[in-house]
N, C-alpha and C. Protein backbone atom coordinates (compact mmCIF):
# COMPACT_ATOMS: atom_id res chain seq x y z
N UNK A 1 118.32 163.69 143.60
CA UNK A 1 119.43 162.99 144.20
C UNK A 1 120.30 163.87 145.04
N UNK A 2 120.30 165.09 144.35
CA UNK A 2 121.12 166.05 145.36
C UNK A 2 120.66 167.36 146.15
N UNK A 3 119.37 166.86 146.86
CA UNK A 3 119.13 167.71 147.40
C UNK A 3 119.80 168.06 148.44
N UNK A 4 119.90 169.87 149.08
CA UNK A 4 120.67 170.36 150.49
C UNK A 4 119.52 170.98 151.07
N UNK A 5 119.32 170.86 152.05
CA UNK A 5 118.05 171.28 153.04
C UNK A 5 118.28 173.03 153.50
N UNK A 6 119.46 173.75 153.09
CA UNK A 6 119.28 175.29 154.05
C UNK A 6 120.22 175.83 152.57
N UNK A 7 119.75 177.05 152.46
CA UNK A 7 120.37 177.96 151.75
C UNK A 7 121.74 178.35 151.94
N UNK A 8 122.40 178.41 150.89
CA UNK A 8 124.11 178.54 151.29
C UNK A 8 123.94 180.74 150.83
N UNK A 9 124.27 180.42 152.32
CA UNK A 9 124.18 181.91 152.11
C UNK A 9 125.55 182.80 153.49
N UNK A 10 126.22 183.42 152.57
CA UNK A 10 127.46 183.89 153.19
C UNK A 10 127.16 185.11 153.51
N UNK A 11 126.85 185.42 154.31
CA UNK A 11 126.69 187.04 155.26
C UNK A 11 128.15 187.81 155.35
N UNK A 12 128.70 188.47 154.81
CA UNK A 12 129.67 188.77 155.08
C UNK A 12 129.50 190.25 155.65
N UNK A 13 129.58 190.58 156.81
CA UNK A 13 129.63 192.01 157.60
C UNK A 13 130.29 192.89 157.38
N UNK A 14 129.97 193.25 157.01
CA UNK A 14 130.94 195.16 156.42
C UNK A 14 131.52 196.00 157.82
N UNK A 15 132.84 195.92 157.94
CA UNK A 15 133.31 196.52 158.66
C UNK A 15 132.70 198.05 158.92
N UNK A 16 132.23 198.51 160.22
CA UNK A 16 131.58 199.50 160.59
C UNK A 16 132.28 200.65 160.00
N UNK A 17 133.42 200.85 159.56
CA UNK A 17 134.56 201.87 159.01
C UNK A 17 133.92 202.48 157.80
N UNK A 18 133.22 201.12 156.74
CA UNK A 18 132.68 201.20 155.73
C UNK A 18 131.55 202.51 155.55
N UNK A 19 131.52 203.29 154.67
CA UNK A 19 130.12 203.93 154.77
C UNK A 19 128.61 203.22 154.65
N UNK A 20 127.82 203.64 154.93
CA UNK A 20 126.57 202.75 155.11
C UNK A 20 125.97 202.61 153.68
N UNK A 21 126.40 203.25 152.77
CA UNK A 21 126.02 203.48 151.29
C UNK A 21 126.72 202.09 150.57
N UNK A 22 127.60 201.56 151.16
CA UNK A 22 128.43 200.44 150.43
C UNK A 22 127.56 200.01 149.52
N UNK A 23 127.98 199.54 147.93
CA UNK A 23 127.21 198.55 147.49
C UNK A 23 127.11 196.76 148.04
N UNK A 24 125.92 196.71 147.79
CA UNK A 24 125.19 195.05 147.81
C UNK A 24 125.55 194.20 146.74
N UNK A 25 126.74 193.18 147.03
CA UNK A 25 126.88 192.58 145.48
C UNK A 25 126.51 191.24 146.20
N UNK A 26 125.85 190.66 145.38
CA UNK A 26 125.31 189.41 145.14
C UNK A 26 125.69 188.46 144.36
N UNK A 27 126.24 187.09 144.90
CA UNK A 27 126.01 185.66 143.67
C UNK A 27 125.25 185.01 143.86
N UNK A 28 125.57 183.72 143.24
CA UNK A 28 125.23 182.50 143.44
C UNK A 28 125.64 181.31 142.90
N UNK A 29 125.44 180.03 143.51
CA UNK A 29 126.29 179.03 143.24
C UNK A 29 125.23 177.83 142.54
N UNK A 30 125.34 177.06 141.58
CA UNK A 30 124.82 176.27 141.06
C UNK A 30 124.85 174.47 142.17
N UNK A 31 124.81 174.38 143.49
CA UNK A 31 125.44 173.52 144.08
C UNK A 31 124.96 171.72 143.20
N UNK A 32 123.96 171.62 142.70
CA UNK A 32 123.53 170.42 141.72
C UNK A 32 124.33 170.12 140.92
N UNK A 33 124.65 171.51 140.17
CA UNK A 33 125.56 171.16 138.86
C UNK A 33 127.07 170.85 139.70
N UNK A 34 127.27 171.96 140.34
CA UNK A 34 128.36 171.49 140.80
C UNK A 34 129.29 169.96 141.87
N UNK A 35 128.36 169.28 142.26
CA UNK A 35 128.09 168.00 142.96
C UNK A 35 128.90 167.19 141.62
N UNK A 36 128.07 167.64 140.24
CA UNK A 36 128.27 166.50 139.53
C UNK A 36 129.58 167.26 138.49
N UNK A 37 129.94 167.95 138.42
CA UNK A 37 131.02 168.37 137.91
C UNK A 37 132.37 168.40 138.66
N UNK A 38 132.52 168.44 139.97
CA UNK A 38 134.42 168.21 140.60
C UNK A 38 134.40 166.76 140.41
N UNK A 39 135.57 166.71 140.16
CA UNK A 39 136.08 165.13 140.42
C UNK A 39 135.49 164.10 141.42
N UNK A 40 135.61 164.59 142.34
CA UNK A 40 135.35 164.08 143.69
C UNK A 40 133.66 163.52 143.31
N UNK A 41 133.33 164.48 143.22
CA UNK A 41 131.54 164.59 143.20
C UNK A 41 131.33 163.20 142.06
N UNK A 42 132.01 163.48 140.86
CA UNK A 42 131.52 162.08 139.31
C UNK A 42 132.63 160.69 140.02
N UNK A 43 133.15 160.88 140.63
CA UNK A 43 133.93 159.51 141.63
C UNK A 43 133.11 159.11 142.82
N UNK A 44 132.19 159.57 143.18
CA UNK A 44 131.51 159.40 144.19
C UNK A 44 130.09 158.70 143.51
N UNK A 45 129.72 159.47 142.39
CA UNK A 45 128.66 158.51 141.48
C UNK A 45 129.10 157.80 141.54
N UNK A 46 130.33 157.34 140.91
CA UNK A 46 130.64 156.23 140.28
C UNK A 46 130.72 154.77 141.37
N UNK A 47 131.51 155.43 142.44
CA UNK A 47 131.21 154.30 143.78
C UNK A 47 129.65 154.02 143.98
N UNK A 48 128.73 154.72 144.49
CA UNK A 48 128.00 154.30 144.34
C UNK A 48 126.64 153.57 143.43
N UNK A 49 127.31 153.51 141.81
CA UNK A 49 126.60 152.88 140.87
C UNK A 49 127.08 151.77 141.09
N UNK A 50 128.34 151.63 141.42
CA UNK A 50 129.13 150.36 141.43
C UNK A 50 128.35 149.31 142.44
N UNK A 51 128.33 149.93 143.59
CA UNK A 51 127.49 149.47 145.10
C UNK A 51 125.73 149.21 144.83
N UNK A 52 125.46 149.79 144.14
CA UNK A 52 123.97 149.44 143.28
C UNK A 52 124.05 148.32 142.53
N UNK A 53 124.79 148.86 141.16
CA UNK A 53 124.49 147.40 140.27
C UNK A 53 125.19 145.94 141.26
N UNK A 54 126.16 146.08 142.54
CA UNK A 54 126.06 144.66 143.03
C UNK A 54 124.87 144.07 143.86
N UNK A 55 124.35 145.10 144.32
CA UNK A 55 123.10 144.63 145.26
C UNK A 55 121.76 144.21 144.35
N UNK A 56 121.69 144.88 143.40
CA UNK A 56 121.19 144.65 142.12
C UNK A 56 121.53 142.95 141.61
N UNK A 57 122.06 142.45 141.74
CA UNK A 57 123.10 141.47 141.14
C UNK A 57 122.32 140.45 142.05
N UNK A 58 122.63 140.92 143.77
CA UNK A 58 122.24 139.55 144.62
C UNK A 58 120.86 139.64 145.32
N UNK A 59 120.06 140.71 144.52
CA UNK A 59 119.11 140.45 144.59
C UNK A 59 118.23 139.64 143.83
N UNK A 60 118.83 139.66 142.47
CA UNK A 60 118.57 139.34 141.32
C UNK A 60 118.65 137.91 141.31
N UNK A 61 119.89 137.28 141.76
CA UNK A 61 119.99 135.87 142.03
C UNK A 61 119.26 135.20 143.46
N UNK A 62 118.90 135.97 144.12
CA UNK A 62 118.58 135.11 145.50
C UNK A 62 116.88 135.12 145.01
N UNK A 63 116.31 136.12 144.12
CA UNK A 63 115.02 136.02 143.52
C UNK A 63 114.73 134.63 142.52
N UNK A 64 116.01 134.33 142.16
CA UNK A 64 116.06 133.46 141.01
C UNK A 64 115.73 132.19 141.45
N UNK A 65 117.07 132.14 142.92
CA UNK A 65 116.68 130.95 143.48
C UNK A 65 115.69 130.33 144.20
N UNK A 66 114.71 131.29 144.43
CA UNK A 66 113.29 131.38 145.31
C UNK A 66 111.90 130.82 143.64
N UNK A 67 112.25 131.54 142.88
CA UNK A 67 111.54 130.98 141.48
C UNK A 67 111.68 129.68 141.37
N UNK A 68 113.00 129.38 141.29
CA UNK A 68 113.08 127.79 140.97
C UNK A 68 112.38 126.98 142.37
N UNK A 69 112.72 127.44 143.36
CA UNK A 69 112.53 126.86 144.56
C UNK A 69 110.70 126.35 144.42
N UNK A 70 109.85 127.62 144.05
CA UNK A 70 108.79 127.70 143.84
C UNK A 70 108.10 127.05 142.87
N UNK A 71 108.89 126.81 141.91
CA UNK A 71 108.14 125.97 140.38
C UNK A 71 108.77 124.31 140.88
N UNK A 72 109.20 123.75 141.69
CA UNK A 72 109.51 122.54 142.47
C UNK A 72 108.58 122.88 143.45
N UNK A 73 108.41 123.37 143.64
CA UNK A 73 107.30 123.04 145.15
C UNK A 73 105.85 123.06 144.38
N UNK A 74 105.53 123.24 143.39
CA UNK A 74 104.40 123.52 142.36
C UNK A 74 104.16 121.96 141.81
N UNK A 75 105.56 121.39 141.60
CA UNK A 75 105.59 119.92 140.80
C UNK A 75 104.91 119.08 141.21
N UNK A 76 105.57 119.41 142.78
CA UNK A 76 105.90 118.15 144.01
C UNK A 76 104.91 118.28 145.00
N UNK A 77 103.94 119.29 144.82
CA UNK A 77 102.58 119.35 145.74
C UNK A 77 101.63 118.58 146.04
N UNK A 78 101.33 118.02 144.56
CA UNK A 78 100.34 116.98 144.39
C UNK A 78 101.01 115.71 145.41
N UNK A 79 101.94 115.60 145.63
CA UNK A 79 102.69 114.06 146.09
C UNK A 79 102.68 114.53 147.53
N UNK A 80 102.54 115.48 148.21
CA UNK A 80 102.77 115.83 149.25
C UNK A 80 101.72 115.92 150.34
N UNK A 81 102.03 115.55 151.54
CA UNK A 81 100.90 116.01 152.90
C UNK A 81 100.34 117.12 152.65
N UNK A 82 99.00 117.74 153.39
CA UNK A 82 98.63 118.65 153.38
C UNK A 82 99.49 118.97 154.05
N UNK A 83 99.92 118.64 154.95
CA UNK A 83 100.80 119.51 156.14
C UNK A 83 101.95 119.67 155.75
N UNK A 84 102.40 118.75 154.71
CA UNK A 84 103.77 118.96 154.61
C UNK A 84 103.79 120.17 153.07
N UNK A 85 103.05 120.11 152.67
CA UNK A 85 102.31 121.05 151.34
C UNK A 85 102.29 122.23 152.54
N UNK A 86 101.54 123.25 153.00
CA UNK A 86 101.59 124.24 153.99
C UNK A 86 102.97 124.49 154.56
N UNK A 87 103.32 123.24 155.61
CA UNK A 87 104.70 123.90 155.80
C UNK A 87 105.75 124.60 154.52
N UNK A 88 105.50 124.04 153.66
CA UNK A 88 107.05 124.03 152.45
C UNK A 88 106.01 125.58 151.89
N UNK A 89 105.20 125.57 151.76
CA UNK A 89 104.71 127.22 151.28
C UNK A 89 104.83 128.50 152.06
N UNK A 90 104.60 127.81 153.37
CA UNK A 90 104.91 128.87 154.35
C UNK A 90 106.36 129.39 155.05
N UNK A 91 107.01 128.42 154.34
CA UNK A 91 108.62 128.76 154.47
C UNK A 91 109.08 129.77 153.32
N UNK A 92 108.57 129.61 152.50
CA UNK A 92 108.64 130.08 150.82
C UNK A 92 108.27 131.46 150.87
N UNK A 93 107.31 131.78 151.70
CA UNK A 93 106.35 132.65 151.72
C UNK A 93 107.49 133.97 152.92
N UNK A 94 108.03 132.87 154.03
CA UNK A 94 108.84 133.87 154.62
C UNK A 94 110.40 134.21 153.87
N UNK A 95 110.95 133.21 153.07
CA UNK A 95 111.94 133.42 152.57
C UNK A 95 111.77 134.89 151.38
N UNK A 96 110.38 134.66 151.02
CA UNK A 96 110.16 135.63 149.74
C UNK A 96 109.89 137.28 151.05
N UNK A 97 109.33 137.16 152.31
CA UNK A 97 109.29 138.43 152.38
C UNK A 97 110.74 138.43 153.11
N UNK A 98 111.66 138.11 153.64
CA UNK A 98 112.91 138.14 154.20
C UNK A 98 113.78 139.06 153.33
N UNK A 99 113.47 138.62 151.76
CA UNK A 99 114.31 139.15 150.41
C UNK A 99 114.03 140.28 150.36
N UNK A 100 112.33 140.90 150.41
CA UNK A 100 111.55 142.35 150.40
C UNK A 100 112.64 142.95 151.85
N UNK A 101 112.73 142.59 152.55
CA UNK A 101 112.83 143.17 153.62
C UNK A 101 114.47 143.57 153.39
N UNK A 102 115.45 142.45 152.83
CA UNK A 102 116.99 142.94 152.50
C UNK A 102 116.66 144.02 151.44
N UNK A 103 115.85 144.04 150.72
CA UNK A 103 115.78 144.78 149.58
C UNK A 103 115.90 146.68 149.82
N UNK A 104 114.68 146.37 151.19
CA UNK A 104 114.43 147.43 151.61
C UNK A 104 115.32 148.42 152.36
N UNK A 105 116.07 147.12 153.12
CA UNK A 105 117.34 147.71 154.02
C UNK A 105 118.48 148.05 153.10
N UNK A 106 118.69 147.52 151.52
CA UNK A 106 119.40 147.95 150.45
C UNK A 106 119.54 149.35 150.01
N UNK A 107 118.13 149.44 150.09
CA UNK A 107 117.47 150.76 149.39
C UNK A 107 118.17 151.91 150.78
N UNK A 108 118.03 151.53 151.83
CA UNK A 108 117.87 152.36 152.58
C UNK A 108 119.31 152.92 152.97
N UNK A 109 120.24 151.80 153.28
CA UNK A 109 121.91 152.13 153.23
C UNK A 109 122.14 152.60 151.77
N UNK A 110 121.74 152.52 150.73
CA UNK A 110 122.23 153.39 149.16
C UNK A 110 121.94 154.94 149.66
N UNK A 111 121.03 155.05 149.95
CA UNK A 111 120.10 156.44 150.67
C UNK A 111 121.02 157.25 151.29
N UNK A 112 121.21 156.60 152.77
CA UNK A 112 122.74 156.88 153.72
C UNK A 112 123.69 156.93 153.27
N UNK A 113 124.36 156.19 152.51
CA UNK A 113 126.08 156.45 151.75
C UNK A 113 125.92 157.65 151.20
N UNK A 114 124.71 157.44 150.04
CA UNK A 114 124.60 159.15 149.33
C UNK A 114 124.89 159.89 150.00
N UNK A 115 123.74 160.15 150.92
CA UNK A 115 123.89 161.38 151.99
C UNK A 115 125.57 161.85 152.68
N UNK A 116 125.95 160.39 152.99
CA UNK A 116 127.41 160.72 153.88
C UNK A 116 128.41 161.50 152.29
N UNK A 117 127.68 160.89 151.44
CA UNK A 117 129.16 161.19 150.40
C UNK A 117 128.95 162.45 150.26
N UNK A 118 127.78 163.15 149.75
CA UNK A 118 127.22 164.93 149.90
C UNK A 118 127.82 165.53 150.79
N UNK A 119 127.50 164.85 151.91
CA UNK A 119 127.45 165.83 152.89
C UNK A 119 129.19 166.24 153.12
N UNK A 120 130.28 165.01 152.71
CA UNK A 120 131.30 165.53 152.85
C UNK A 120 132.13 166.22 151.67
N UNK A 121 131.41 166.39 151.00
CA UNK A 121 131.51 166.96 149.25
C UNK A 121 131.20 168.83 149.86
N UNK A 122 129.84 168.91 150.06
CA UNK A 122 129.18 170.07 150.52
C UNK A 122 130.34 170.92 151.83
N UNK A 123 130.87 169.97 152.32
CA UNK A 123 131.62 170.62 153.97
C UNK A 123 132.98 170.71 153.18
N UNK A 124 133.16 170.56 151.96
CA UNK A 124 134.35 171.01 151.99
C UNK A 124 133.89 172.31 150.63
N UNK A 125 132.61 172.43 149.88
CA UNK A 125 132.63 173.18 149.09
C UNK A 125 132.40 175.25 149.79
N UNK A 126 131.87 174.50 150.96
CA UNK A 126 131.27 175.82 152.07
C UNK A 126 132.59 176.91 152.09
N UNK A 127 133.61 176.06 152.56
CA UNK A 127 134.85 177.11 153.17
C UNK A 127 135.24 177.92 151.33
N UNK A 128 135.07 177.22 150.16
CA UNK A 128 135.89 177.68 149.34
C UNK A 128 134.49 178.68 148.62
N UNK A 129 133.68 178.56 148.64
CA UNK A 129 132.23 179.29 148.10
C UNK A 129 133.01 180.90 149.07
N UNK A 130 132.90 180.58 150.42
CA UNK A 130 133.33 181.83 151.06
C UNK A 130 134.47 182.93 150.48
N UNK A 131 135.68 181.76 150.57
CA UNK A 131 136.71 182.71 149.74
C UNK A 131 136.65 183.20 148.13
N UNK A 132 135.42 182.59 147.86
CA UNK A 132 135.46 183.27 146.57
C UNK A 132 134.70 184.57 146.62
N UNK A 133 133.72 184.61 147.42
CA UNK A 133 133.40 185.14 148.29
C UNK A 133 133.78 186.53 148.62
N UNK A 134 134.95 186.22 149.51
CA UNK A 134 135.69 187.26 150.04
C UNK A 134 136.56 188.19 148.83
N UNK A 135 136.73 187.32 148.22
CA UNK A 135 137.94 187.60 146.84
C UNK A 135 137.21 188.38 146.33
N UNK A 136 136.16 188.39 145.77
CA UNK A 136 135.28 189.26 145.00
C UNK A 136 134.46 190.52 145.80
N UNK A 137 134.68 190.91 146.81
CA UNK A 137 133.67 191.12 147.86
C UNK A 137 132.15 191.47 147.85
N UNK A 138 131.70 190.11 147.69
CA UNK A 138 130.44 189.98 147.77
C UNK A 138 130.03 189.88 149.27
N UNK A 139 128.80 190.58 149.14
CA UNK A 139 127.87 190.12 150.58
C UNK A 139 127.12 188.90 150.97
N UNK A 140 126.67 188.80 149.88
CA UNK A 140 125.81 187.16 149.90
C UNK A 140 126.02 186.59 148.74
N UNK A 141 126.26 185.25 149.44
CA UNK A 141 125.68 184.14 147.62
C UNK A 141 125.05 182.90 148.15
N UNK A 142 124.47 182.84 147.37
CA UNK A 142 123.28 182.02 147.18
C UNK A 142 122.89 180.60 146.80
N UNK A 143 122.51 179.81 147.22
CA UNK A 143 122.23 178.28 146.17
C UNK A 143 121.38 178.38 145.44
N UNK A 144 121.31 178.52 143.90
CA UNK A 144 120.65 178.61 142.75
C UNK A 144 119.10 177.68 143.15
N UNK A 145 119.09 176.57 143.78
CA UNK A 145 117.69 175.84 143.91
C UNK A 145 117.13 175.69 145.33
N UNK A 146 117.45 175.85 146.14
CA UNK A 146 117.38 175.85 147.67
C UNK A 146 117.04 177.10 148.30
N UNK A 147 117.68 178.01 147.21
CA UNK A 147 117.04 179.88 147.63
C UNK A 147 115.64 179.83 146.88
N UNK A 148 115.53 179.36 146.13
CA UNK A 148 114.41 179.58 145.25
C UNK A 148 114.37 180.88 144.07
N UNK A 149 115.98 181.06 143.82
CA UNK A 149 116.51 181.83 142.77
C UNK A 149 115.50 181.76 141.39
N UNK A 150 114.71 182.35 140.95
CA UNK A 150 113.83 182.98 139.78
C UNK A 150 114.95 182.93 138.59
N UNK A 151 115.71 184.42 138.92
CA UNK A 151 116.44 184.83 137.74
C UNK A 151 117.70 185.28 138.67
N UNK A 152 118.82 185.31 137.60
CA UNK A 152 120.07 185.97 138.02
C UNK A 152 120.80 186.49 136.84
N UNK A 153 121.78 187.24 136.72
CA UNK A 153 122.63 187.32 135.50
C UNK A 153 123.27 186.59 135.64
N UNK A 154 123.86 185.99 134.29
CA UNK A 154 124.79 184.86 133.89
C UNK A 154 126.20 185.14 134.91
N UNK A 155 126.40 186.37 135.15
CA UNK A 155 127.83 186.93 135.31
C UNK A 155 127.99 186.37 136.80
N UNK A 156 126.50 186.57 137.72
CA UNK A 156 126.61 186.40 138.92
C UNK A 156 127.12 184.91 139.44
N UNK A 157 126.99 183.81 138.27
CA UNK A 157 127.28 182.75 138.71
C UNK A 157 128.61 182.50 138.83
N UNK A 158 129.07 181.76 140.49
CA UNK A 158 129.75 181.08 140.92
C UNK A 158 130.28 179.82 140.48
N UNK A 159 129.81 178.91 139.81
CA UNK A 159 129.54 177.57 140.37
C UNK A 159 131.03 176.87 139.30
N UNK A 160 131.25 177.90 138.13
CA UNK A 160 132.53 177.48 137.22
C UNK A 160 134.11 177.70 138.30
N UNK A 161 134.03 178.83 138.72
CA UNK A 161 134.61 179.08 139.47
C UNK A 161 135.09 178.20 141.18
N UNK A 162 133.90 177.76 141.84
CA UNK A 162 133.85 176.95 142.71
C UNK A 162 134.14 175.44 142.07
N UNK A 163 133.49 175.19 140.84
CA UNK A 163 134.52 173.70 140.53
C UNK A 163 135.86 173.93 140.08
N UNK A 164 136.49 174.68 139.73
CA UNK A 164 137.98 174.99 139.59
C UNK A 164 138.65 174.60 140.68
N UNK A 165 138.37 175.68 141.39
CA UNK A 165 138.94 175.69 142.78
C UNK A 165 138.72 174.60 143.85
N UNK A 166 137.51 173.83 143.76
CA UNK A 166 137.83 172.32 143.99
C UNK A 166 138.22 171.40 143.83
N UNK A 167 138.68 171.32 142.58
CA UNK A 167 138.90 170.39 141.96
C UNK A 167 140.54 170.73 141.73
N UNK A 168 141.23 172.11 142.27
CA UNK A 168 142.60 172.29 142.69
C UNK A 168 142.72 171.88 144.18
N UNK A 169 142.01 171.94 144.99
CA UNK A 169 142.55 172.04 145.88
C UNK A 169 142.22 170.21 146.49
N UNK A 170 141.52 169.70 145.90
CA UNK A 170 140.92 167.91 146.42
C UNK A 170 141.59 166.96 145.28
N UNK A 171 142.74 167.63 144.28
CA UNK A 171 143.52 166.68 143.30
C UNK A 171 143.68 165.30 144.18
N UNK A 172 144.61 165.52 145.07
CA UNK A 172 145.04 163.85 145.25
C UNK A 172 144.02 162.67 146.03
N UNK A 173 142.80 163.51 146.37
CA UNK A 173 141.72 162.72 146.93
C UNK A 173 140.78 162.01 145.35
N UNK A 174 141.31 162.66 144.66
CA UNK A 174 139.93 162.82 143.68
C UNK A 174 140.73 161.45 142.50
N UNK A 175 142.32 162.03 142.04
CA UNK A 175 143.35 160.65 142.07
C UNK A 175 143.11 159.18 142.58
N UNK A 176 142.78 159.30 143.62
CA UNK A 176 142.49 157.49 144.40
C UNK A 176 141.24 156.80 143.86
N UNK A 177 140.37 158.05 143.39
CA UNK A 177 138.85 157.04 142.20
C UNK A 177 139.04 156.94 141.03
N UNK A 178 139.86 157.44 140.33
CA UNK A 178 140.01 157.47 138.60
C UNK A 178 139.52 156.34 138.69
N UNK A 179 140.08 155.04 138.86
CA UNK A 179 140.00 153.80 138.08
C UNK A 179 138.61 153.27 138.62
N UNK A 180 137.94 153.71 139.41
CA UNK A 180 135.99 153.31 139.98
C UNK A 180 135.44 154.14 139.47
N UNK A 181 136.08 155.66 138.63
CA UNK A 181 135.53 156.59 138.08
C UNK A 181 134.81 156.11 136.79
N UNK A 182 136.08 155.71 136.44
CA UNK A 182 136.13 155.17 134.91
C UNK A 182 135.22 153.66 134.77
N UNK A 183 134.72 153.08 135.86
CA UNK A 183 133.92 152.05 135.18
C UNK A 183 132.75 152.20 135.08
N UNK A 184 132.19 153.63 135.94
CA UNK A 184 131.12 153.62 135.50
C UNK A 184 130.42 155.54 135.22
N UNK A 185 131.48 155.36 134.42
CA UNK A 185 131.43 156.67 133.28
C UNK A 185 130.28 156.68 132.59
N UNK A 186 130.45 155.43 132.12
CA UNK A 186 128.97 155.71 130.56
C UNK A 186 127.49 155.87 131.50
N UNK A 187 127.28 155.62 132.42
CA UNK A 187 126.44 155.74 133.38
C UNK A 187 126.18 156.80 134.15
N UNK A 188 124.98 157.58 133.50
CA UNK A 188 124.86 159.20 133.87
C UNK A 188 123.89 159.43 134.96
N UNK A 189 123.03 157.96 134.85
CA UNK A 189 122.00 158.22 136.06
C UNK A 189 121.58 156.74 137.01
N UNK A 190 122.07 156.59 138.07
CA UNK A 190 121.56 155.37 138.78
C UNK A 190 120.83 154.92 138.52
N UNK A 191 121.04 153.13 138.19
CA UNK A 191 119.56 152.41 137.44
C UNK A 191 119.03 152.12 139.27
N UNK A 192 117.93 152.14 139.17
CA UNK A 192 117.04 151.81 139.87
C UNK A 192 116.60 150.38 140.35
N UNK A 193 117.17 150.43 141.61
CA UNK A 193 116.88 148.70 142.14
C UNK A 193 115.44 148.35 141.93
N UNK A 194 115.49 146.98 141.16
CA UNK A 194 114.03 146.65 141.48
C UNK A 194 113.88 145.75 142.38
N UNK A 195 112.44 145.94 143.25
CA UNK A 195 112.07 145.08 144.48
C UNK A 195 111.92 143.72 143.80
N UNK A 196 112.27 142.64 144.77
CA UNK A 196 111.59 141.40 144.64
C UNK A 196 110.33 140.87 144.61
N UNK A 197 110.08 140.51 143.23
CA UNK A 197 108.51 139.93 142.89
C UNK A 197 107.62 139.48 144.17
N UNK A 198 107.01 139.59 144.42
CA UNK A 198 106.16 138.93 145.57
C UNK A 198 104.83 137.89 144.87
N UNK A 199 104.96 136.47 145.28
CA UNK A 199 104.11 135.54 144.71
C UNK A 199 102.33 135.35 145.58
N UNK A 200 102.06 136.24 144.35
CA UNK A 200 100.47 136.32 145.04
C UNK A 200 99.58 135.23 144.87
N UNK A 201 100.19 133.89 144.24
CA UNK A 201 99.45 132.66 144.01
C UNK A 201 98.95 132.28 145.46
N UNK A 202 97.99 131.93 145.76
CA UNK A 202 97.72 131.04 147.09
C UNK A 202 97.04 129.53 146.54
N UNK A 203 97.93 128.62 147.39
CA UNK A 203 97.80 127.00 147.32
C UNK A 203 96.38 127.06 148.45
């Protein structure tokens, strides 16, 4: 769910003054864990579980009403034209892929919001990764899964530190979700839309 496509990696240039012997200190930042630990980041789940389980909801009912629609057109066949039997299936038939097709475009804007909500989560975690950064004077740090980090010492990690400091400095943004936070708290992992049944009976 939270993948970042380029390594967060802070080059910081050693003033030429420096001797060339300087030490190399190294971190790294947990950016996964950290997504889901600032405020901001478990308020941003929470909007979007919210935006799931409703699409979830009217998918769920517009499937319902296509079932019933379908077990009446099943009744009422025998009484019916051939032609008028064909037309009423072949309407059925586009209404049922119309639903696949909202389903799909569902799936696909959940996809996009994610992304927009990351991506403005990530653009504000960049500038403060740096100053921690600088504070410590490290040369590089690292994204724990995106570098393809093996091993590190415990000590080297960032990522307690970078949710502190986010989660000081984005208080009154992070304030305006408590109450969308809180409804969907008990909810640790997005349930998964299911597609609309597709009726493989042929009349």
């Amino acid at each position: 769910m939270l993948g970042r496509t380029a390594v967060v990696a802070f080059a910081l240039l050693l003033p030429l003054s420096l001797p060339a012997r300087a030490e190399l200190k190294l971190g790294y930042v947990d950016l996964q864990r950290a997504i889901m630990e600032v405020e901001e980041g478990r308020a941003a789940k929470a909007r979007l579980q919210t935006l799931l389980e409703q699409k979830q909801k009217d998918i769920d009912k517009e499937q319902e009403v296509l079932r019933k629609e379908k077990e009446l057109l099943d009744k009422q066949a025998s009484a019916m034209s051939e032609e008028t039997r064909v037309q009423k299936q072949t309407d059925l038939q586009k209404k049922l892929f119309d639903l696949a097709q909202k389903w799909e475009k569902g799936k696909q804007e959940m996809n996009e919001k994610q992304r927009t909500e990351l991506q403005g989560i990530f653009a504000k975690m960049d500038p403060i990764i740096a100053q921690i950064a600088q504070r410590e004077g490290m040369t590089m740090v690292f994204e724990k899964t995106d570098s393809g980090l093996v091993f590190a010492p415990p000590h080297l990690d960032l990522t307690n530190e970078l949710v502190r400091l986010y989660n000081d400095q984005n208080k009154s943004t992070a304030k305006k979700d408590v109450k969308v936070e809180g409804k969907a708290a008990k909810a640790d992992t997005p349930k998964k839309v299911d597609p609309p049944k597709k009726d493989d009976k042929k009349k």
